[in-house]
N, C-alpha and C. Protein backbone atom coordinates (compact mmCIF):
# COMPACT_ATOMS: atom_id res chain seq x y z
N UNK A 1 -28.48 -68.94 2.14
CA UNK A 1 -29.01 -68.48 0.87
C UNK A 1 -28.29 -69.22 -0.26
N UNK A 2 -29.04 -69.27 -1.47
CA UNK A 2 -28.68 -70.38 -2.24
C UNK A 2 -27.48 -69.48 -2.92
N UNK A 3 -26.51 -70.02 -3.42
CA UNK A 3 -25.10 -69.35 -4.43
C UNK A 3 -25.22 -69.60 -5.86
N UNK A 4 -25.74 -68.60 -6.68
CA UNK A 4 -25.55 -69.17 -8.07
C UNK A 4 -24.86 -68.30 -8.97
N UNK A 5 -24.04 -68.99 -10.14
CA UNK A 5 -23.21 -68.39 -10.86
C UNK A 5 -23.97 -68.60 -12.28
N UNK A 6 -23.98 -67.05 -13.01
CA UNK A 6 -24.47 -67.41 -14.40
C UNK A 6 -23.61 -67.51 -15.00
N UNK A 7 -23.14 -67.78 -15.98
CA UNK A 7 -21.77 -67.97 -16.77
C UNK A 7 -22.35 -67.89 -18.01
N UNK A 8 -22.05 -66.81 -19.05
CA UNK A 8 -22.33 -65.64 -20.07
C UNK A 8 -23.35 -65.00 -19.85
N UNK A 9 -23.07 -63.49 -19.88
CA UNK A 9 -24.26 -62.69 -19.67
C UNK A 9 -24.56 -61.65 -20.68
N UNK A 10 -25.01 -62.51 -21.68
CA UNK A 10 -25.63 -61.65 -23.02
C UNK A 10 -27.04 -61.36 -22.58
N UNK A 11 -27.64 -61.20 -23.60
CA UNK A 11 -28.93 -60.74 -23.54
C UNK A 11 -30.02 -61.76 -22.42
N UNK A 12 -29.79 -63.29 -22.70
CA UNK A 12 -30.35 -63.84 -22.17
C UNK A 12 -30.32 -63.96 -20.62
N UNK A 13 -28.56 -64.47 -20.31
CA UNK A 13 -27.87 -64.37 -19.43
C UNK A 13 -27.83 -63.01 -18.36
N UNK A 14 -27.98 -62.07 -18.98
CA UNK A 14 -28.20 -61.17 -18.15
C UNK A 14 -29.48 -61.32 -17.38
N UNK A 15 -30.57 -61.33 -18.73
CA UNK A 15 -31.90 -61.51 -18.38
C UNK A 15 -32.30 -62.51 -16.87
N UNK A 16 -31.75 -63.59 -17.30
CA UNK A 16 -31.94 -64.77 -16.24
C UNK A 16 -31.06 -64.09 -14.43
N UNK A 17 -29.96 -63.36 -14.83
CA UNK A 17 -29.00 -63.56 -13.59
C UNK A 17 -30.31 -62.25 -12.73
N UNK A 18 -30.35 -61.36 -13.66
CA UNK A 18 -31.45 -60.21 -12.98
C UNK A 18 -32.77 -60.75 -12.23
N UNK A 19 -33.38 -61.79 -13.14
CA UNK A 19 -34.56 -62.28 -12.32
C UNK A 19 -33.56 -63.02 -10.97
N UNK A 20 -32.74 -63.93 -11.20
CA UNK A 20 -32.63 -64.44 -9.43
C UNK A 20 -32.19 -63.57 -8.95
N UNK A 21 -31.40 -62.44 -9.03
CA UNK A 21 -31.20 -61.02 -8.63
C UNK A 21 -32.63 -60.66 -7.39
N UNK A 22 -33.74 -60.70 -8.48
CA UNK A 22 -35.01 -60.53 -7.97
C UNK A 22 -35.52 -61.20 -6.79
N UNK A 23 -34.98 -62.40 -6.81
CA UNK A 23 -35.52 -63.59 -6.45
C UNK A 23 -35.34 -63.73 -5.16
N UNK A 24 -33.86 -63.06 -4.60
CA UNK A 24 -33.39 -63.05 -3.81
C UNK A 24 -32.31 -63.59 -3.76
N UNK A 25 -31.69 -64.58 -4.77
CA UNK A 25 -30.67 -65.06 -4.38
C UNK A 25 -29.30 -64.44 -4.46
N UNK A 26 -28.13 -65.44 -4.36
CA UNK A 26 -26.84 -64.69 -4.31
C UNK A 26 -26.15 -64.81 -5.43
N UNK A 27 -26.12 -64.15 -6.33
CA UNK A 27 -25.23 -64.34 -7.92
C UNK A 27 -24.08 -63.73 -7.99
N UNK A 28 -23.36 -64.75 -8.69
CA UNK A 28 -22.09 -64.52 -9.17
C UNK A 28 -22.33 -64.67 -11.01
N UNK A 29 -21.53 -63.54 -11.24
CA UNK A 29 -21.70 -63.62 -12.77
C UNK A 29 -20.19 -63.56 -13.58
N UNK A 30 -19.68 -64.02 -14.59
CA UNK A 30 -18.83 -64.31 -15.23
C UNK A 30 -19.38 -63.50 -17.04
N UNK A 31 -18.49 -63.74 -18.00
CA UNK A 31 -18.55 -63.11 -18.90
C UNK A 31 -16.98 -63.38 -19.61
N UNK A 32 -16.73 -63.63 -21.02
CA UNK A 32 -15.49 -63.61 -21.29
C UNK A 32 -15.18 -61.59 -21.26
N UNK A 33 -16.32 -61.14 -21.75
CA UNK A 33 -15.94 -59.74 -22.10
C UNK A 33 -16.55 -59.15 -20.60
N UNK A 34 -15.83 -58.55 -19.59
CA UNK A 34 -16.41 -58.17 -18.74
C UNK A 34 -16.80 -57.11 -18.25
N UNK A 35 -16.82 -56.25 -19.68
CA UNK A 35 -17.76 -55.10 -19.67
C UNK A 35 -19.23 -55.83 -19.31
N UNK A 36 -19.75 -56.79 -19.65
CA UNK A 36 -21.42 -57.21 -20.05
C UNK A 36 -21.33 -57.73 -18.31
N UNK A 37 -20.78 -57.63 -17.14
CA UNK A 37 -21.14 -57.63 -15.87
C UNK A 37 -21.44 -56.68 -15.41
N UNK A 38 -20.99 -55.33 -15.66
CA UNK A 38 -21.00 -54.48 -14.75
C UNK A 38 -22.26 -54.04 -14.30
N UNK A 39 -23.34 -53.63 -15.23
CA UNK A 39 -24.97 -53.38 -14.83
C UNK A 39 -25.22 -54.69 -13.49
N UNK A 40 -25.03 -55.94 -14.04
CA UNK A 40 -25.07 -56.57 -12.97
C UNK A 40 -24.64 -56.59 -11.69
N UNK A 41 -23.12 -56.39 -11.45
CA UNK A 41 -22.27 -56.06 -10.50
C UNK A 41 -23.30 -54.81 -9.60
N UNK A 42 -23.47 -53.76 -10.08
CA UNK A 42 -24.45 -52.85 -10.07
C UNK A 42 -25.95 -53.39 -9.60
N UNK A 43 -26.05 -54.11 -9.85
CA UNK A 43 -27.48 -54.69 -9.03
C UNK A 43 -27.34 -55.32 -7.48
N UNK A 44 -26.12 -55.87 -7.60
CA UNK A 44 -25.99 -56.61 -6.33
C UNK A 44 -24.78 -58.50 -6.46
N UNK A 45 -24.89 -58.87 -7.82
CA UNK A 45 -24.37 -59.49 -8.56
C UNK A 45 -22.98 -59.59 -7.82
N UNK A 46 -22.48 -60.39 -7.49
CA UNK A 46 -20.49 -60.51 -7.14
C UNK A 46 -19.85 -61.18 -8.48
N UNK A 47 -18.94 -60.18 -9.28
CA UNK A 47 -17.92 -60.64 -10.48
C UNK A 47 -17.30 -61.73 -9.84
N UNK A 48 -16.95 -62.92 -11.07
CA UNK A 48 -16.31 -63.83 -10.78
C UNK A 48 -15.21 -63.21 -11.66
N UNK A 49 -14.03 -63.07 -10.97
CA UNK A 49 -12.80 -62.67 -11.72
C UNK A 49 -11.80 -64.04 -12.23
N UNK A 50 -12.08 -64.92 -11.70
CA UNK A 50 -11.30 -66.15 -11.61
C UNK A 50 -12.40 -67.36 -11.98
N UNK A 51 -12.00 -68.13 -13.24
CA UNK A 51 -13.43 -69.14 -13.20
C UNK A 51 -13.26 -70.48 -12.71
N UNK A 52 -11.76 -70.26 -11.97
CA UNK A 52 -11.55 -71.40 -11.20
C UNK A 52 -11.92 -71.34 -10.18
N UNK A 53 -12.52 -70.23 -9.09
CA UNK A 53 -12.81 -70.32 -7.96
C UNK A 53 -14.67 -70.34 -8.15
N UNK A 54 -15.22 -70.80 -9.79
CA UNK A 54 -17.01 -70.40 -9.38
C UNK A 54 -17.61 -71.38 -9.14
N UNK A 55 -17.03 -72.58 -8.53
CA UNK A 55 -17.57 -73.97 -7.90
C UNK A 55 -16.98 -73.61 -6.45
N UNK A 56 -16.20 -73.63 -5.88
CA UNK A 56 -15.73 -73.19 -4.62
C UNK A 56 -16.70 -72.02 -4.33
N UNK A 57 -17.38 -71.23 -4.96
CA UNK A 57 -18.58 -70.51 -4.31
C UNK A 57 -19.72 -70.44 -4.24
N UNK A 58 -20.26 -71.49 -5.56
CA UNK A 58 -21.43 -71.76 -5.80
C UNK A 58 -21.59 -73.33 -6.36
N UNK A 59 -22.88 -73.28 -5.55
CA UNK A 59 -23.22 -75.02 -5.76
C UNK A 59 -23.70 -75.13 -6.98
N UNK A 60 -24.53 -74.07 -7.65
CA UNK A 60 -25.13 -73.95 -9.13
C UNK A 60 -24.82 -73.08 -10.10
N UNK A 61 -23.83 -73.79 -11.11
CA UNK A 61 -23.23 -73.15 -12.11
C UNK A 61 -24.67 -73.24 -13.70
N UNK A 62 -25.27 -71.93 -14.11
CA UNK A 62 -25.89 -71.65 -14.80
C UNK A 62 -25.17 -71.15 -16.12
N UNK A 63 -25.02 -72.25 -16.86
CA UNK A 63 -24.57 -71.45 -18.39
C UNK A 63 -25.09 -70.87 -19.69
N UNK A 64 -25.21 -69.73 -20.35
CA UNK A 64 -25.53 -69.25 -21.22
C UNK A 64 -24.79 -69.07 -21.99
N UNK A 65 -24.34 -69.65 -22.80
CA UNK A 65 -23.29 -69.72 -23.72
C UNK A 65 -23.82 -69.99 -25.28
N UNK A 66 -22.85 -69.81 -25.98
CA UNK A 66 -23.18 -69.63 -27.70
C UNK A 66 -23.66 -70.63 -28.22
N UNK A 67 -22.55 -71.88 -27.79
CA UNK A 67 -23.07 -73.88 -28.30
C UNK A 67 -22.27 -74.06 -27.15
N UNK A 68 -22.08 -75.66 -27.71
CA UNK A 68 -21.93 -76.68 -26.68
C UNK A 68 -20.20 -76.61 -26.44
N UNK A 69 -19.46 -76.24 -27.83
CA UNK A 69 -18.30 -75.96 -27.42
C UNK A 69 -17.43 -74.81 -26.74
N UNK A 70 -18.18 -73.64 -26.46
CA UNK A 70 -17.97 -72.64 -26.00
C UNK A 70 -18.50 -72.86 -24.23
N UNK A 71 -19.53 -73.66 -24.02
CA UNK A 71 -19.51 -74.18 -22.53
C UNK A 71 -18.52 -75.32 -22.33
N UNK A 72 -18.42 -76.19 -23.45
CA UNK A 72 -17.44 -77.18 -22.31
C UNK A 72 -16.05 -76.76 -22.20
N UNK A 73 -15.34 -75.34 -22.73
CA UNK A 73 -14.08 -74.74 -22.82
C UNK A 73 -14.26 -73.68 -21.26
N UNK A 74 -15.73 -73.06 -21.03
CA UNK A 74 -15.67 -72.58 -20.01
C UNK A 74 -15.46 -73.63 -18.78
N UNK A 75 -16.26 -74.59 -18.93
CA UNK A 75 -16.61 -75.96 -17.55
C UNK A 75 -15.06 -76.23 -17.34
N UNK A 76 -14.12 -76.55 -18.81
CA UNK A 76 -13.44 -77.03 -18.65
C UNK A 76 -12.16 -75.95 -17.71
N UNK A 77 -12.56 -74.91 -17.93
CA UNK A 77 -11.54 -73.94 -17.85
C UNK A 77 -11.91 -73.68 -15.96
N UNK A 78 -12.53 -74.45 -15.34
CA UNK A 78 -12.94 -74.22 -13.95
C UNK A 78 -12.71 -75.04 -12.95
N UNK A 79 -12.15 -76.77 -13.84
CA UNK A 79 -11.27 -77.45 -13.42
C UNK A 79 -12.11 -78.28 -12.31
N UNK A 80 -11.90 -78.41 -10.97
CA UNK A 80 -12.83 -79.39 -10.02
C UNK A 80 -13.74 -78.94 -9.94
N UNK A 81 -15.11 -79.30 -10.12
CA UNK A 81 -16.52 -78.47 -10.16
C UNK A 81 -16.91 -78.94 -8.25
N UNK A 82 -16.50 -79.79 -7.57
CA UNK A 82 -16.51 -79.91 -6.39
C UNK A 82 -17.94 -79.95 -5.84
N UNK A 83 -18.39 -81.30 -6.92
CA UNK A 83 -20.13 -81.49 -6.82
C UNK A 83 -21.15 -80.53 -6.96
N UNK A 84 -20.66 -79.11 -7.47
CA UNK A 84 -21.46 -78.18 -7.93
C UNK A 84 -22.23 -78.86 -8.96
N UNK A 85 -23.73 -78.33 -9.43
CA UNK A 85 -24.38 -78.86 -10.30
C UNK A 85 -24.52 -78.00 -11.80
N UNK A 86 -24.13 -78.44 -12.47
CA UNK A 86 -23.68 -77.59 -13.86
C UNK A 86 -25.43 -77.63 -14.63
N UNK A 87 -26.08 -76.50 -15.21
CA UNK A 87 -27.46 -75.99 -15.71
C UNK A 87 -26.69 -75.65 -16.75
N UNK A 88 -26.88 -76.17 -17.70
CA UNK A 88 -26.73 -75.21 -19.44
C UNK A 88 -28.07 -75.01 -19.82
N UNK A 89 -28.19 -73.40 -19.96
CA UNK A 89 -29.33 -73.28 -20.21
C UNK A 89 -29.06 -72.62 -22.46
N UNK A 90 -28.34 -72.84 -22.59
CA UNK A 90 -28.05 -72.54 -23.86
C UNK A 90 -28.16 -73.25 -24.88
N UNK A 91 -28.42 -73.41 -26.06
CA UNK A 91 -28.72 -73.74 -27.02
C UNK A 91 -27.05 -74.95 -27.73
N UNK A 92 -27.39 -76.03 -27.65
CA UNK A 92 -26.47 -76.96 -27.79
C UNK A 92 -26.82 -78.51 -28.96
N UNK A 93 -26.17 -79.01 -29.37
CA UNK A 93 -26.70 -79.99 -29.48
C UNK A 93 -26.80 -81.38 -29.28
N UNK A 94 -27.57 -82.58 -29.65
CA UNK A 94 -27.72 -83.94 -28.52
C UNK A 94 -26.07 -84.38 -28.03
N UNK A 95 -25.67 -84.47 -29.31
CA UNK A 95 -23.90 -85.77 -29.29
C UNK A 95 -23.42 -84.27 -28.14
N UNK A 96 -23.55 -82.95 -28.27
CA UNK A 96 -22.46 -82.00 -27.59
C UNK A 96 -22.97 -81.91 -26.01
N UNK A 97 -24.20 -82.50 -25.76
CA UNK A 97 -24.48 -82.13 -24.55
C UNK A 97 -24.42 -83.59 -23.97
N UNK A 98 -24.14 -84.77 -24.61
CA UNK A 98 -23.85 -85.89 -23.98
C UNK A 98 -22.23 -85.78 -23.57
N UNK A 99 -21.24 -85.06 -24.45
CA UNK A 99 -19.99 -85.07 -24.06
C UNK A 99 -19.97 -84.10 -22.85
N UNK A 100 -20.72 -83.20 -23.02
CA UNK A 100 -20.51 -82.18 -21.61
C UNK A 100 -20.76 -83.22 -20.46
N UNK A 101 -21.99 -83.65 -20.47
CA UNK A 101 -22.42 -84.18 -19.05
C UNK A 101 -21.29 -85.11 -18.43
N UNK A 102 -20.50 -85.89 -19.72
CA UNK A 102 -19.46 -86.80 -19.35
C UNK A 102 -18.70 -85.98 -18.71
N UNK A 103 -18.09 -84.96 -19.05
CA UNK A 103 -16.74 -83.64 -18.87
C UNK A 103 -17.71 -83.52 -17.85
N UNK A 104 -18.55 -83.21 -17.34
CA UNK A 104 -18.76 -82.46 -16.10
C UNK A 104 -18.92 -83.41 -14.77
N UNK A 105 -19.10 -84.74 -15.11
CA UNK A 105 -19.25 -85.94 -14.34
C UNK A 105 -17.33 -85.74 -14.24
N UNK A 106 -16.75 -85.86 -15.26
CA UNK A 106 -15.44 -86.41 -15.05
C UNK A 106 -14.79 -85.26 -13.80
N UNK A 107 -15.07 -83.93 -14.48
CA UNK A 107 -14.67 -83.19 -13.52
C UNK A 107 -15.02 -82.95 -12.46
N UNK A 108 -15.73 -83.69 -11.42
CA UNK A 108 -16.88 -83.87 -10.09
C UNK A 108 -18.04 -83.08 -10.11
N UNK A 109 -18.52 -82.69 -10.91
CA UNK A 109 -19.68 -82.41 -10.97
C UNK A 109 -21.24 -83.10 -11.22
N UNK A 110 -22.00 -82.67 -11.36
CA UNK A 110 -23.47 -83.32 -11.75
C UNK A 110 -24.07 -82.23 -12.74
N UNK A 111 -24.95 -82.74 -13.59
CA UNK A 111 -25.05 -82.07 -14.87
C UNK A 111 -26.51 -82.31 -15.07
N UNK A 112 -27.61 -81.05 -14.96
CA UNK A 112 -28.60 -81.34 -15.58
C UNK A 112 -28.84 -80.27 -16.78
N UNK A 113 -29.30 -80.82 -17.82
CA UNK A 113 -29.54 -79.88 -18.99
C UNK A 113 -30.68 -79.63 -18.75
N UNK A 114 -31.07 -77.92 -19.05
CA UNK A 114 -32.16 -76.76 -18.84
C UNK A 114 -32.29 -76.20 -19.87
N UNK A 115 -32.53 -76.03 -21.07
CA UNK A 115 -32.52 -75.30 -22.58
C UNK A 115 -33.83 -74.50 -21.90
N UNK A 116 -33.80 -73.26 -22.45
CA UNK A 116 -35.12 -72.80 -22.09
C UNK A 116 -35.56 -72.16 -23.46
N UNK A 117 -36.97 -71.68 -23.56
CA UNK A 117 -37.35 -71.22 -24.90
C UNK A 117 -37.96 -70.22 -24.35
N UNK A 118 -37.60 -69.01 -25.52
CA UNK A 118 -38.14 -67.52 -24.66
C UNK A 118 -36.85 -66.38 -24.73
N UNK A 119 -37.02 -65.77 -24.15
CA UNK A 119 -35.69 -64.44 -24.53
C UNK A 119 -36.35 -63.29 -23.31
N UNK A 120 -35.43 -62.18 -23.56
CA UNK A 120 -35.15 -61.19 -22.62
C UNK A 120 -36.57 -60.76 -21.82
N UNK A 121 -37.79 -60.60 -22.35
CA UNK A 121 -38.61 -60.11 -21.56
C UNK A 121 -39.18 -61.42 -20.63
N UNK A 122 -39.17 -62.62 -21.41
CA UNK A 122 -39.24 -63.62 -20.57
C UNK A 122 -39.00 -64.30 -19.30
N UNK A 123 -37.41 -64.09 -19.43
CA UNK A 123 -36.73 -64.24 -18.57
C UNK A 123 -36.98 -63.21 -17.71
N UNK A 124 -37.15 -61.89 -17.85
CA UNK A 124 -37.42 -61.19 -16.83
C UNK A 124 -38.59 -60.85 -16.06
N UNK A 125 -39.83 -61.58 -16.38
CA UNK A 125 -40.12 -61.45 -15.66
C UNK A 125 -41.08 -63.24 -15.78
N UNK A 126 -40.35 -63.76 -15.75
CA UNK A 126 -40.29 -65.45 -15.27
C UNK A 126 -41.38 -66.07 -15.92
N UNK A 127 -41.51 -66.03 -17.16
CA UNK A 127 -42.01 -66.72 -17.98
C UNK A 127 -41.29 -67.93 -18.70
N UNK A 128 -40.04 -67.91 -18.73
CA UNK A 128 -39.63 -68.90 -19.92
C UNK A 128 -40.12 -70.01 -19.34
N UNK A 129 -40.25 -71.08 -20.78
CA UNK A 129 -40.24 -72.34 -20.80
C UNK A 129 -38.95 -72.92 -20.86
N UNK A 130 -38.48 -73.78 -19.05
CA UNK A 130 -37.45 -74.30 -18.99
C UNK A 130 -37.85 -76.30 -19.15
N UNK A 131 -36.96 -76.58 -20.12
CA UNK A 131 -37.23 -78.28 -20.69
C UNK A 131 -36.04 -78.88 -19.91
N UNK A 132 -36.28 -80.04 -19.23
CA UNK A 132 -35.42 -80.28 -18.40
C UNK A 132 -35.40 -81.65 -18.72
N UNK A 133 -33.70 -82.30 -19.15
CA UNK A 133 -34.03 -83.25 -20.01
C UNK A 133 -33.37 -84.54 -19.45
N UNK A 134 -33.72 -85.93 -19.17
CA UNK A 134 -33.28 -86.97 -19.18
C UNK A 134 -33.34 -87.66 -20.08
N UNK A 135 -33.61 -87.87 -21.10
CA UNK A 135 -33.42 -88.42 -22.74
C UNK A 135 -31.72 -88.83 -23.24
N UNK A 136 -31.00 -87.91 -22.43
CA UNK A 136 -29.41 -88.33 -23.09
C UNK A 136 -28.60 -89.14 -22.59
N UNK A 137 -28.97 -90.09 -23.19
CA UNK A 137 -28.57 -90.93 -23.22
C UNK A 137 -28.89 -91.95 -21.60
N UNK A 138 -29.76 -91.41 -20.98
CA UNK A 138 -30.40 -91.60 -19.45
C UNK A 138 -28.99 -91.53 -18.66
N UNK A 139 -28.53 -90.84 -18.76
CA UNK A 139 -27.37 -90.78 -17.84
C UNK A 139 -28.20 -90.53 -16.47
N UNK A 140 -28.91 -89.51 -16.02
CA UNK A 140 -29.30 -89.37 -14.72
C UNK A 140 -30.76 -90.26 -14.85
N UNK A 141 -31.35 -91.44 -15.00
CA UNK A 141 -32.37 -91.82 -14.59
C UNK A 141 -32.45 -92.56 -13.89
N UNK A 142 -33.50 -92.69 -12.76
CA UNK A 142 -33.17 -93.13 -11.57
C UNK A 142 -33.47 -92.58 -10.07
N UNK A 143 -33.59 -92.95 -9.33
CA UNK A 143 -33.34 -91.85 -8.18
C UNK A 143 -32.57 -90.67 -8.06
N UNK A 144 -31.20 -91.31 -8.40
CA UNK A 144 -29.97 -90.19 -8.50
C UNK A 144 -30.39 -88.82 -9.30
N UNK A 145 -30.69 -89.17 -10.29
CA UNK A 145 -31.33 -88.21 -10.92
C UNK A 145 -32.83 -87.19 -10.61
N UNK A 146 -33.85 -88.12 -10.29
CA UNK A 146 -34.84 -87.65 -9.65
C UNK A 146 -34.03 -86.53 -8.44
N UNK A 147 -33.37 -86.95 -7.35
CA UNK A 147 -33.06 -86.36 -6.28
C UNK A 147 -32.07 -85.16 -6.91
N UNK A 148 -31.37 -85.04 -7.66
CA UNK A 148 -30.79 -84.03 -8.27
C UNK A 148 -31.98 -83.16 -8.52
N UNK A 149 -32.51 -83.42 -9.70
CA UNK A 149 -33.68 -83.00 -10.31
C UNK A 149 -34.87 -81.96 -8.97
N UNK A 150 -35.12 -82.67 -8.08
CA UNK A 150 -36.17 -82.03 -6.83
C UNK A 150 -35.20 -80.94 -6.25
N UNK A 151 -33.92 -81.25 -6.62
CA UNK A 151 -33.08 -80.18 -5.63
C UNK A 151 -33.17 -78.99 -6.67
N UNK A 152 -33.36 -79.21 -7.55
CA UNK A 152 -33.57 -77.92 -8.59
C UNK A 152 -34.46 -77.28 -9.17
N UNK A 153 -35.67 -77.86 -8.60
CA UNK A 153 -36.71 -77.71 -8.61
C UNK A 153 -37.58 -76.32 -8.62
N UNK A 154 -37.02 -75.67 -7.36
CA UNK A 154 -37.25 -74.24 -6.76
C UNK A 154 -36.28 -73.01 -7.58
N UNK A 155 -35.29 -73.70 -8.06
CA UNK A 155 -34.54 -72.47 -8.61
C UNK A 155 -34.70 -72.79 -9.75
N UNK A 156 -35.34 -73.52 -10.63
CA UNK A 156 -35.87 -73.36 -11.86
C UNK A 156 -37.01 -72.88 -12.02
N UNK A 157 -38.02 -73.08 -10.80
CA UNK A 157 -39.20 -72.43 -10.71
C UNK A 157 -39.04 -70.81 -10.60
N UNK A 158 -37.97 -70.11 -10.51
CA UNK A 158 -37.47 -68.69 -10.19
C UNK A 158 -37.48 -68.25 -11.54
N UNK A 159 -36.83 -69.01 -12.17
CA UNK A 159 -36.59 -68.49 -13.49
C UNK A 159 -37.80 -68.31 -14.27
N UNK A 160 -38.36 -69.40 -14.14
CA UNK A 160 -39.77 -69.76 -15.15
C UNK A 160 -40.60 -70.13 -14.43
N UNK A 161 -42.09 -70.16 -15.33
CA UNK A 161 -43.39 -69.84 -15.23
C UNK A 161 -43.74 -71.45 -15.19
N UNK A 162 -42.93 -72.39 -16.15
CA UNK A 162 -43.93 -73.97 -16.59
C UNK A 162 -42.45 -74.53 -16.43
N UNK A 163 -42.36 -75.51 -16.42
CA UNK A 163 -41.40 -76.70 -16.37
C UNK A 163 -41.85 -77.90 -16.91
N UNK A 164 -41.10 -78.24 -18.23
CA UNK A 164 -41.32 -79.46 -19.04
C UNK A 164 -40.36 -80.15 -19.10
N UNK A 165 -40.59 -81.19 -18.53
CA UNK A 165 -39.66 -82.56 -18.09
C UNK A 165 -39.77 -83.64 -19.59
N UNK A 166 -38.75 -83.61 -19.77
CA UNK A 166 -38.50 -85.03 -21.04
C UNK A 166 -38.61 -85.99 -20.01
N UNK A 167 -39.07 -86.89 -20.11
CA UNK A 167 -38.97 -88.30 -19.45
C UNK A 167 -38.33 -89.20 -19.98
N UNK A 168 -37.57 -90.63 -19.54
CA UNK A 168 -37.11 -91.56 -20.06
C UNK A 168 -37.78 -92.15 -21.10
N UNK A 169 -38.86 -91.84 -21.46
CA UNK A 169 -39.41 -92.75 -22.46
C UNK A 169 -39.76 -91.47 -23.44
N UNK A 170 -39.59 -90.14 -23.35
CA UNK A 170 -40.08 -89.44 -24.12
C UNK A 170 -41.41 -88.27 -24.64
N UNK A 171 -41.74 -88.82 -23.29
CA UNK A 171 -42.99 -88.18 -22.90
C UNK A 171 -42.62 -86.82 -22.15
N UNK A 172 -43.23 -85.87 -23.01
CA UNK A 172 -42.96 -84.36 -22.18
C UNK A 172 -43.72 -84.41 -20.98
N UNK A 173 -43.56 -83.63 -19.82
CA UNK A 173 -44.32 -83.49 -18.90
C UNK A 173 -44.23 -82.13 -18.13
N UNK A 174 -45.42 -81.81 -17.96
CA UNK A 174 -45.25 -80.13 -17.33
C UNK A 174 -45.77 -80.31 -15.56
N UNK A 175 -45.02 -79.17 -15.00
CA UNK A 175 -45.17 -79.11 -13.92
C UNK A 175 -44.93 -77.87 -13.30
């Protein structure tokens, strides 16, 4: 069964960890304030008490976080990502999500950005629009990327209803 960690579980974050909750899969959830796990924990959810061990348990680290500097202080704070694949699904911007992908490459990881558009009822019951982007700077274009990309395919399809792919040249594409 697939292992995924949401990492902040506000409104959205909750929203999202509950649908793969649904989904079937196996979640681990994090939170700086960890009152906002417990409903989860309560569903079936395993607390990550330690955010150095949420690559050692899961191959897909899902972030919901405030901006771009409040995820790369969590990424950073988790140390070897151990080829886990890092999803920011949070609201960031271009220059902050090109330094993440570097920080998350540096730290052994692989990095695809997921922004999604939509909120709590969305997410719950798998509507959002997740944009899935190779535009920055083409760091993943290529096979490498494609094959990342197909591996994530199914657990983005969990979350959401449409999937819109930025392409290297700029062209949205739904699928």
């Amino acid at each position: 069964m697939t292992s995924v960690a949401v990492l902040g579980t506000g409104l959205l974050g909750t929203a999202i960890a509950t649908r793969l909750l649904e989904q079937g899969l196996n979640v681990h959830v994090w939170n700086r304030d960890p009152s906002r796990i417990v409903s989860l924990v309560e569903k079936g959810a395993t607390a990550i008490d330690d955010l150095g061990q949420a690559a050692k348990n899961n191959s897909i680290l899902i972030t919901v976080l405030r901006d771009g500097a409040a995820t790369a202080s969590v990424i950073g704070t988790i140390g070897d990502l151990q080829s886990s694949t890092v999803i920011p699904m949070g609201t960031m911007g271009v220059e902050e999500s090109r330094k993440l992908a570097t920080q998350v490459a540096d730290q052994g990881g692989q990095y695809l950005e997921a922004p999604v558009l939509g909120s709590k009822p969305q997410a719950l019951n798998g509507s959002l629009l997740v944009t899935v982007s190779v535009v920055l700077g083409q760091l993943y274009v290529g096979t490498g990327y494609r094959y990342m990309y197909d591996g994530m395919q199914e657990l983005l399809q969990k979350v959401d209803g449409v999937l819109l792919h930025a392409t290297p040249d700029n062209e949205p594409k739904f699928y």
